[in-house]
PDB file of N, CA and C in Angstrom:
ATOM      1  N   UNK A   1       3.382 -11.014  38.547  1.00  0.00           N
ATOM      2  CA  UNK A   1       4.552 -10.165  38.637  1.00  0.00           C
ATOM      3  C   UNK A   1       4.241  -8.837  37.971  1.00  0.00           C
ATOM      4  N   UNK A   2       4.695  -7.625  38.509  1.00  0.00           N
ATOM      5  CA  UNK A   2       4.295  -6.633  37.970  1.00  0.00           C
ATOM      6  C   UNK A   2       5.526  -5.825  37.031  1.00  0.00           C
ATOM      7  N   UNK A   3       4.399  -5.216  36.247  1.00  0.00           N
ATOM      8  CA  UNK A   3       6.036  -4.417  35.180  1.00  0.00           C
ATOM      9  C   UNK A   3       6.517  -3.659  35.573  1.00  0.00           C
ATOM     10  N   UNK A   4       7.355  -2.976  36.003  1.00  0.00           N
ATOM     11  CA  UNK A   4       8.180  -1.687  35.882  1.00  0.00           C
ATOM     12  C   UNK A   4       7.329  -1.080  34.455  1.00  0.00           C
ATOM     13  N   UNK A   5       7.590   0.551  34.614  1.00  0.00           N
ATOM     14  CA  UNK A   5       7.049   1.694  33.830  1.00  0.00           C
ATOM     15  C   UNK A   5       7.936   1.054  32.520  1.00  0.00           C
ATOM     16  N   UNK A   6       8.932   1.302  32.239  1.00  0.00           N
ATOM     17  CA  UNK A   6       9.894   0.956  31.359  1.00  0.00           C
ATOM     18  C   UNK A   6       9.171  -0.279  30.399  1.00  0.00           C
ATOM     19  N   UNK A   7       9.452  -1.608  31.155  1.00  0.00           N
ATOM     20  CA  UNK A   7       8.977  -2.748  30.342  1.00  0.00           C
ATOM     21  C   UNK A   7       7.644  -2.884  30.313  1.00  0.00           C
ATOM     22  N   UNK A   8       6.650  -2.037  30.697  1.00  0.00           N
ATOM     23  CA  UNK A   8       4.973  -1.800  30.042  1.00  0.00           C
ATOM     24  C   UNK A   8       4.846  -0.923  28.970  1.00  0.00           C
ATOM     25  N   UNK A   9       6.083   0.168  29.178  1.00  0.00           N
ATOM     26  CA  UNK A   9       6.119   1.026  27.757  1.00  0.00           C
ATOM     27  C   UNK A   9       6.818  -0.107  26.506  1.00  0.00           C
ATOM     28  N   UNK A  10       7.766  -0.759  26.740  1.00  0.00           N
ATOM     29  CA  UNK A  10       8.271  -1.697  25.613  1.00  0.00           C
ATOM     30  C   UNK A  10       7.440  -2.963  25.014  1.00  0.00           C
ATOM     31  N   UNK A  11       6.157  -3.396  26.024  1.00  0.00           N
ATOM     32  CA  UNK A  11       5.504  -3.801  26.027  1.00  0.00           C
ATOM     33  C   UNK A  11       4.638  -3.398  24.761  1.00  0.00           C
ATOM     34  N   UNK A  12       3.934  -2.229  25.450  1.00  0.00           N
ATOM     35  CA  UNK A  12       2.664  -1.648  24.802  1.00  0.00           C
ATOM     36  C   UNK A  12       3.006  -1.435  23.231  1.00  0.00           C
ATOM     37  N   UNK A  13       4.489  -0.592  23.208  1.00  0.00           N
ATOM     38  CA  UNK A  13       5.066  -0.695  22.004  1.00  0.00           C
ATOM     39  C   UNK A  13       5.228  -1.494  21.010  1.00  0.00           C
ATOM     40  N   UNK A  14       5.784  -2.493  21.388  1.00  0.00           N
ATOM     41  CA  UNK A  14       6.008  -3.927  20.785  1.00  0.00           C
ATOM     42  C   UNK A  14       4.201  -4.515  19.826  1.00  0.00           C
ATOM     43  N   UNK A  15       3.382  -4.629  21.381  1.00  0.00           N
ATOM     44  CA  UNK A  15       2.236  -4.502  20.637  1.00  0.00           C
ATOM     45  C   UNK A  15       1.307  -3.424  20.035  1.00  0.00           C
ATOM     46  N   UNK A  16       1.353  -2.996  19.760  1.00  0.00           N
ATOM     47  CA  UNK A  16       1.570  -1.666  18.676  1.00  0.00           C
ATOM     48  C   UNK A  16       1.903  -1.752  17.608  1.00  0.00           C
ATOM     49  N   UNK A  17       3.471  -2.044  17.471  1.00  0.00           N
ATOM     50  CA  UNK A  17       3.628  -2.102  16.299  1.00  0.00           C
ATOM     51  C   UNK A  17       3.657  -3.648  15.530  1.00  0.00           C
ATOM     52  N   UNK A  18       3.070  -4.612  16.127  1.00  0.00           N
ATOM     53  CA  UNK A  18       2.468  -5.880  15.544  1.00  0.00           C
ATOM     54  C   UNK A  18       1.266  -5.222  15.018  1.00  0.00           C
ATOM     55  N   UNK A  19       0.229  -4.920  15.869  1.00  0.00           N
ATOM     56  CA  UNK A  19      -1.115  -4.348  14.844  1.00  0.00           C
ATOM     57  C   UNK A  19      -0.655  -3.600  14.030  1.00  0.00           C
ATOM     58  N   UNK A  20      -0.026  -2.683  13.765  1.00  0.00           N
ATOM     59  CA  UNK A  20       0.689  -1.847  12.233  1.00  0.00           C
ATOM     60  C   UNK A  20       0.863  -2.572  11.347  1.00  0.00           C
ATOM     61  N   UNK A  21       1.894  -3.904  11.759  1.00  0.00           N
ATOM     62  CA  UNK A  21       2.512  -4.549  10.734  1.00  0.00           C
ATOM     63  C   UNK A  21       1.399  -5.532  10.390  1.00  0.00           C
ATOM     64  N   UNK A  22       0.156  -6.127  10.847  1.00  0.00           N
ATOM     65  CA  UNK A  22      -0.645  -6.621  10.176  1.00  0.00           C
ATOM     66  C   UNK A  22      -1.535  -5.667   9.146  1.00  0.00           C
ATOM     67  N   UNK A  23      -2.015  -4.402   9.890  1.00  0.00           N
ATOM     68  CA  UNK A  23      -2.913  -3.522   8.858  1.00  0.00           C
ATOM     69  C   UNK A  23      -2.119  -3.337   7.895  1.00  0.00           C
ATOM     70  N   UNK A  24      -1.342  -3.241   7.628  1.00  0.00           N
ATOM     71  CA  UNK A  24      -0.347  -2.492   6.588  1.00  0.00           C
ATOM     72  C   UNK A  24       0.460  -3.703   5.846  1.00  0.00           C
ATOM     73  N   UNK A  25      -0.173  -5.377   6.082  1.00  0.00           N
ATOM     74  CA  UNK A  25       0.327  -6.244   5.659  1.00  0.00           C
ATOM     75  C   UNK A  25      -0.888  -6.489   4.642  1.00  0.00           C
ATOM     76  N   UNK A  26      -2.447  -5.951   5.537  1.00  0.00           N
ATOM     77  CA  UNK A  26      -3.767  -5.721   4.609  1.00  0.00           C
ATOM     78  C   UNK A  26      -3.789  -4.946   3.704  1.00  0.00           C
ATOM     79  N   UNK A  27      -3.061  -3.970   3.551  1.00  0.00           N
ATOM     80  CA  UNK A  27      -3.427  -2.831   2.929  1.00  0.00           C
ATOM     81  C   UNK A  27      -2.311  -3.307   1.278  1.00  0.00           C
ATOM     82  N   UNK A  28      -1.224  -3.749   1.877  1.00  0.00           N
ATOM     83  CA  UNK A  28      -0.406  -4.543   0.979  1.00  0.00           C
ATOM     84  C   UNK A  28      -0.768  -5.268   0.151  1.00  0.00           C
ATOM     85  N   UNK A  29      -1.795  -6.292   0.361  1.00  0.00           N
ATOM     86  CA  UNK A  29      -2.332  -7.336  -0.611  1.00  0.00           C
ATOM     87  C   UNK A  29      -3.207  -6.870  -1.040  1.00  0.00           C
ATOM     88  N   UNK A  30      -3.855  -6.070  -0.770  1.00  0.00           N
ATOM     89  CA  UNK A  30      -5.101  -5.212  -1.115  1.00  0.00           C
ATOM     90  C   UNK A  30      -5.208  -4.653  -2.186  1.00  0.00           C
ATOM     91  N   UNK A  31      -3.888  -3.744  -2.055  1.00  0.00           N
ATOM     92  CA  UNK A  31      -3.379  -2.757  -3.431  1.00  0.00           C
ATOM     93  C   UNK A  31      -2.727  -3.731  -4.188  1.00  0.00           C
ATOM     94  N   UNK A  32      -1.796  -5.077  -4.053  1.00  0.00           N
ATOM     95  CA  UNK A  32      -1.752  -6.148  -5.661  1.00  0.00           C
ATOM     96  C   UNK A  32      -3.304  -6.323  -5.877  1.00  0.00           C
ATOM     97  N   UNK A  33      -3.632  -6.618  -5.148  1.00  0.00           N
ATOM     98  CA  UNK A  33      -5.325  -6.971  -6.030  1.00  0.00           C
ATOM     99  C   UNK A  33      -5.599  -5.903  -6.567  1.00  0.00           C
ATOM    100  N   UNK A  34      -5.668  -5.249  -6.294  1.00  0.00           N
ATOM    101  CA  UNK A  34      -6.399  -3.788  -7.208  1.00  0.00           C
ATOM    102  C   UNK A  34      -5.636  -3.668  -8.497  1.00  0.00           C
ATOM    103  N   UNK A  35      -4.379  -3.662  -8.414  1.00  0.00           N
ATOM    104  CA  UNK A  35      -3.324  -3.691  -9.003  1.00  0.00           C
ATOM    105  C   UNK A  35      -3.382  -4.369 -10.644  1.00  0.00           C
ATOM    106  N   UNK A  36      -3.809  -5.459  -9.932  1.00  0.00           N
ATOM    107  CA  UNK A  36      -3.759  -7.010 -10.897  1.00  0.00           C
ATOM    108  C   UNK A  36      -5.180  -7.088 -11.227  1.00  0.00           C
ATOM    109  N   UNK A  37      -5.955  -6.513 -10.786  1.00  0.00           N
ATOM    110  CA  UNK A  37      -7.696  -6.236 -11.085  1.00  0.00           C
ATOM    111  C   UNK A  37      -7.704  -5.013 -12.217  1.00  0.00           C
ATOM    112  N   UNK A  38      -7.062  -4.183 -12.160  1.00  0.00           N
ATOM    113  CA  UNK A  38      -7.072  -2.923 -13.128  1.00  0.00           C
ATOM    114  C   UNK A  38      -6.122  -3.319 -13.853  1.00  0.00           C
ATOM    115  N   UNK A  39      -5.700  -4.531 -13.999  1.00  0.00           N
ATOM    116  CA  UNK A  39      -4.871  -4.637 -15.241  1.00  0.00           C
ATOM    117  C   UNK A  39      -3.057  -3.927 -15.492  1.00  0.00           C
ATOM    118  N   UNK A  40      -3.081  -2.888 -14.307  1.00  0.00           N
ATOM    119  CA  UNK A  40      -1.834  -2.307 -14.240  1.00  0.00           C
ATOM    120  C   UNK A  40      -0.685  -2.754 -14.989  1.00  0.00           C
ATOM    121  N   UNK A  41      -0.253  -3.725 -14.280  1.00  0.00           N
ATOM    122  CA  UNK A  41       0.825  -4.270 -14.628  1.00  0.00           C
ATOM    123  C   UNK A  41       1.209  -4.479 -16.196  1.00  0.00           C
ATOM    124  N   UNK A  42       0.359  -4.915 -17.287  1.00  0.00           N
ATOM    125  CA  UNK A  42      -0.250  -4.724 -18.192  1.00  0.00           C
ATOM    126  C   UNK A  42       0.051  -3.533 -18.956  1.00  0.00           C
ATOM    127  N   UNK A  43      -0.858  -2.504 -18.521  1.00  0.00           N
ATOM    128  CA  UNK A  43      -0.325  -1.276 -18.915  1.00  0.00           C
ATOM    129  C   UNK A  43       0.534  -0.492 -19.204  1.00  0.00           C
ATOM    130  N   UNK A  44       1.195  -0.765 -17.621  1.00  0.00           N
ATOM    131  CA  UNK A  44       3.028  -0.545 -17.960  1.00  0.00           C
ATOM    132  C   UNK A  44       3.503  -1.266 -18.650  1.00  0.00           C
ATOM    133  N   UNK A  45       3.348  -2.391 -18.786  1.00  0.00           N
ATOM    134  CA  UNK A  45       4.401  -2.509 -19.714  1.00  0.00           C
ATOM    135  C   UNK A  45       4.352  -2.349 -21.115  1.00  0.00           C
ATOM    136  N   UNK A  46       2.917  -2.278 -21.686  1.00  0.00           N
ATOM    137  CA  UNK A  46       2.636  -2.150 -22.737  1.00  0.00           C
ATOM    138  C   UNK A  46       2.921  -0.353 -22.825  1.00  0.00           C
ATOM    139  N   UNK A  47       2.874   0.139 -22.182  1.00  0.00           N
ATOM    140  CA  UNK A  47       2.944   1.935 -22.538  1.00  0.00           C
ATOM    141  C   UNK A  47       4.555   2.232 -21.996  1.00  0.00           C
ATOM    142  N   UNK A  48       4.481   1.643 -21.189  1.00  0.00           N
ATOM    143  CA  UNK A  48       5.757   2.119 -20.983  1.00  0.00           C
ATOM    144  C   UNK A  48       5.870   3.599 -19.803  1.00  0.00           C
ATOM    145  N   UNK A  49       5.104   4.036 -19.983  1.00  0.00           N
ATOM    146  CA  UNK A  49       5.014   5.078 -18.947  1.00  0.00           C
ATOM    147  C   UNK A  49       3.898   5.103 -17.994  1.00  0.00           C
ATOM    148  N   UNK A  50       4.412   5.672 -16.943  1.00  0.00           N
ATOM    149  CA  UNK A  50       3.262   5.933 -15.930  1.00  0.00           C
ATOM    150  C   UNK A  50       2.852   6.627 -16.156  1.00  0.00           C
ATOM    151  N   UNK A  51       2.899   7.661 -16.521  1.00  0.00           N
ATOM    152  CA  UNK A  51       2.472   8.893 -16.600  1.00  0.00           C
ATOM    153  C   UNK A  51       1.094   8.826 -17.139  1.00  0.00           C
ATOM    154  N   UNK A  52       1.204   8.285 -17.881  1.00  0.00           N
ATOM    155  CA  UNK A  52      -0.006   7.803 -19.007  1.00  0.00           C
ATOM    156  C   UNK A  52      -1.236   6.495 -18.501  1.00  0.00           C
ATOM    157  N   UNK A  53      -0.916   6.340 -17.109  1.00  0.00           N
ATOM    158  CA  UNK A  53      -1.958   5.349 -16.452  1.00  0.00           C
ATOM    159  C   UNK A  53      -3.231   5.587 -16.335  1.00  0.00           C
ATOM    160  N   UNK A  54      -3.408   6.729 -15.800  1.00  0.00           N
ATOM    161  CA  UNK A  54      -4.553   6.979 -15.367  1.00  0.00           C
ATOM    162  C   UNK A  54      -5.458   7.092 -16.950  1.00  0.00           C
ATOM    163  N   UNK A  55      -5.131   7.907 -18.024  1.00  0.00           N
ATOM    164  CA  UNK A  55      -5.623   8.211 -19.136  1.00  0.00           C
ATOM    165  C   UNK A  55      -5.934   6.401 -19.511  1.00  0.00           C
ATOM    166  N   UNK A  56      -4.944   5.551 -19.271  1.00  0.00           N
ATOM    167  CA  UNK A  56      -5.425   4.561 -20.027  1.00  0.00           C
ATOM    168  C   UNK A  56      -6.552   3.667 -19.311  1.00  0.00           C
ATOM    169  N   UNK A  57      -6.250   3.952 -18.156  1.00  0.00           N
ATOM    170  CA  UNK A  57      -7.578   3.055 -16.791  1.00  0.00           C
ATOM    171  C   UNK A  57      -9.271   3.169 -17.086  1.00  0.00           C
ATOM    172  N   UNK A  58      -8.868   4.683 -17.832  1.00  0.00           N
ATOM    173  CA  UNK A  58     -10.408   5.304 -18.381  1.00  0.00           C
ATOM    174  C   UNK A  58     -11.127   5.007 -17.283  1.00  0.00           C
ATOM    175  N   UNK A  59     -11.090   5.912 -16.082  1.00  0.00           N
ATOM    176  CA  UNK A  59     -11.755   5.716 -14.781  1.00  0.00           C
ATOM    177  C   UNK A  59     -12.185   7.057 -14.446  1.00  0.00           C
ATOM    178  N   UNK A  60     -12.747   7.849 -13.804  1.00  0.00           N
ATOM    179  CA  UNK A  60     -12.992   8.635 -13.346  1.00  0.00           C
ATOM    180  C   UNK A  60     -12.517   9.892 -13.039  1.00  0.00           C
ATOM    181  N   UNK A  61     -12.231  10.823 -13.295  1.00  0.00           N
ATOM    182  CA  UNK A  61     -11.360  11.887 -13.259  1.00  0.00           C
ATOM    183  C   UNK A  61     -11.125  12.397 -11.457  1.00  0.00           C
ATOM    184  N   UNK A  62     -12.416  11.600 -10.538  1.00  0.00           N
ATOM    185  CA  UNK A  62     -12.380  12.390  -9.570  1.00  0.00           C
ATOM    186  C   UNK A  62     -11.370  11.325  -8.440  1.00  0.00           C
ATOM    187  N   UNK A  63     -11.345   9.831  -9.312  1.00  0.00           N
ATOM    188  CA  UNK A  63     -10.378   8.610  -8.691  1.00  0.00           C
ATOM    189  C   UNK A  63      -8.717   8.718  -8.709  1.00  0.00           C
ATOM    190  N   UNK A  64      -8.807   9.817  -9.784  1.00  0.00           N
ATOM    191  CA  UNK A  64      -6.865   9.859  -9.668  1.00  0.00           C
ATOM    192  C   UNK A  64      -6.178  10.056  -8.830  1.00  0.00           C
ATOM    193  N   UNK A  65      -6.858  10.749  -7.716  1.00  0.00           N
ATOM    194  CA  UNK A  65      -5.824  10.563  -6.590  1.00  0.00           C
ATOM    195  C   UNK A  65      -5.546   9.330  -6.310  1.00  0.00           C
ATOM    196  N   UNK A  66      -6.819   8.191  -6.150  1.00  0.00           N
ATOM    197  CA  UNK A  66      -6.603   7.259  -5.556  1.00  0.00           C
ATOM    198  C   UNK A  66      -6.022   6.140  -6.571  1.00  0.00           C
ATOM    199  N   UNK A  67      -5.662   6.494  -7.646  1.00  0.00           N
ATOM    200  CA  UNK A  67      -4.584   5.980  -8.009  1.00  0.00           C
ATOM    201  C   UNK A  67      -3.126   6.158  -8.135  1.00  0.00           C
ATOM    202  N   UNK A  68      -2.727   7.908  -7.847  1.00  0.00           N
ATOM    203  CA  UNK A  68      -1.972   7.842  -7.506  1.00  0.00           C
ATOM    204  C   UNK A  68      -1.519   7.476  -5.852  1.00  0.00           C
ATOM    205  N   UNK A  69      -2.362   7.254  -5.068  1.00  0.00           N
ATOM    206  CA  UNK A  69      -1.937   6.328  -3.582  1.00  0.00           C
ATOM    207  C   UNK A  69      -2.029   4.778  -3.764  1.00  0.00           C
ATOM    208  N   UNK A  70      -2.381   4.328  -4.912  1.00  0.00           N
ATOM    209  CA  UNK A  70      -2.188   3.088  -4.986  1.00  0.00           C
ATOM    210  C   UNK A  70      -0.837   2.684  -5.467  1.00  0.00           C
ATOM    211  N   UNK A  71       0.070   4.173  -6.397  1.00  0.00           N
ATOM    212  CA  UNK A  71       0.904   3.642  -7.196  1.00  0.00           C
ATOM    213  C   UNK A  71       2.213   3.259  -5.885  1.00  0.00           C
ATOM    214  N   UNK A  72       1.948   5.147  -5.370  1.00  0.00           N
ATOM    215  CA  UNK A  72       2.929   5.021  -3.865  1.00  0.00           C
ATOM    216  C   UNK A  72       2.837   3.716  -3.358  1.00  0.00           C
ATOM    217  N   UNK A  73       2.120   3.311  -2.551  1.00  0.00           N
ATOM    218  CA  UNK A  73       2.098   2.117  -1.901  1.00  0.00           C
ATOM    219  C   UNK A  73       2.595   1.122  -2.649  1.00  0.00           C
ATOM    220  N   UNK A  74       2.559   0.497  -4.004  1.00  0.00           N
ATOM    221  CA  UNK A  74       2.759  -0.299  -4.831  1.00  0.00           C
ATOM    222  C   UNK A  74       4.779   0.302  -5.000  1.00  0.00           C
ATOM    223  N   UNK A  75       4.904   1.380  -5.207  1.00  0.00           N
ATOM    224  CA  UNK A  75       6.348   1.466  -5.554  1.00  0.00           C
ATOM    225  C   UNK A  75       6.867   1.335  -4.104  1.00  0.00           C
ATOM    226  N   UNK A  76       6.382   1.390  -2.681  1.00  0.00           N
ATOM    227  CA  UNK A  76       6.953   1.231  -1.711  1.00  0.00           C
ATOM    228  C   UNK A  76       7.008  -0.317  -1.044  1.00  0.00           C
ATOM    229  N   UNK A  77       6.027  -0.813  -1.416  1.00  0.00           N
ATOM    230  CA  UNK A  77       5.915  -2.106  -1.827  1.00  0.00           C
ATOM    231  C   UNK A  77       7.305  -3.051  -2.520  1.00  0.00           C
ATOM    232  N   UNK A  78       7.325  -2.405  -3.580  1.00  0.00           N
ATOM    233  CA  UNK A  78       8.518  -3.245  -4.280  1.00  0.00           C
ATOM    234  C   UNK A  78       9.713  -2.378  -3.886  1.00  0.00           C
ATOM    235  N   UNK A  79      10.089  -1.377  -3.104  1.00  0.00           N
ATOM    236  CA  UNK A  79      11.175  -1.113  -2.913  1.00  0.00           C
ATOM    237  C   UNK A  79      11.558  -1.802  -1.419  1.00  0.00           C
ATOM    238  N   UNK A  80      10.621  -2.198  -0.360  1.00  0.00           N
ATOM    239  CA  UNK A  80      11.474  -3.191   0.582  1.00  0.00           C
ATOM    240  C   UNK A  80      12.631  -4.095   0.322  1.00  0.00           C
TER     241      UNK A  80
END
């Protein structure tokens, strides 16, 4: 049976956004591991501020971005 234009676009869509929701289900567990590997969780609560993460990670000066895209993801994470 063939699709109509319509239900191959809702189609294609549909699968589409299943592969999203798995990469981005990877990328999810990925960043708790990192998370829970750098001790984070930890940190905060012992400092109390974020602000003060990166200074305490004692990591690399040229990695802070990529901790601040870990934090994003992690606060978007717990805000679902």
């Amino acid at each position: 049976m063939a699709l109509q234009n319509g239900e191959l676009s809702k189609e294609l869509l549909d699968s589409q956004a299943h592969i999203w929701n798995h990469l981005f289900g990877f990328i999810n567990s990925m960043s708790l591991k990192c998370a829970v590997q750098l001790q984070i969780p930890d940190i905060i609560s012992h400092l109390g501020l974020l602000s003060e993460l990166v200074e305490t990670l004692n990591i690399n000066q040229e990695r802070n971005l990529f901790v601040y895209w870990l934090e994003r993801i992690l606060f978007h994470l717990v805000s679902l």
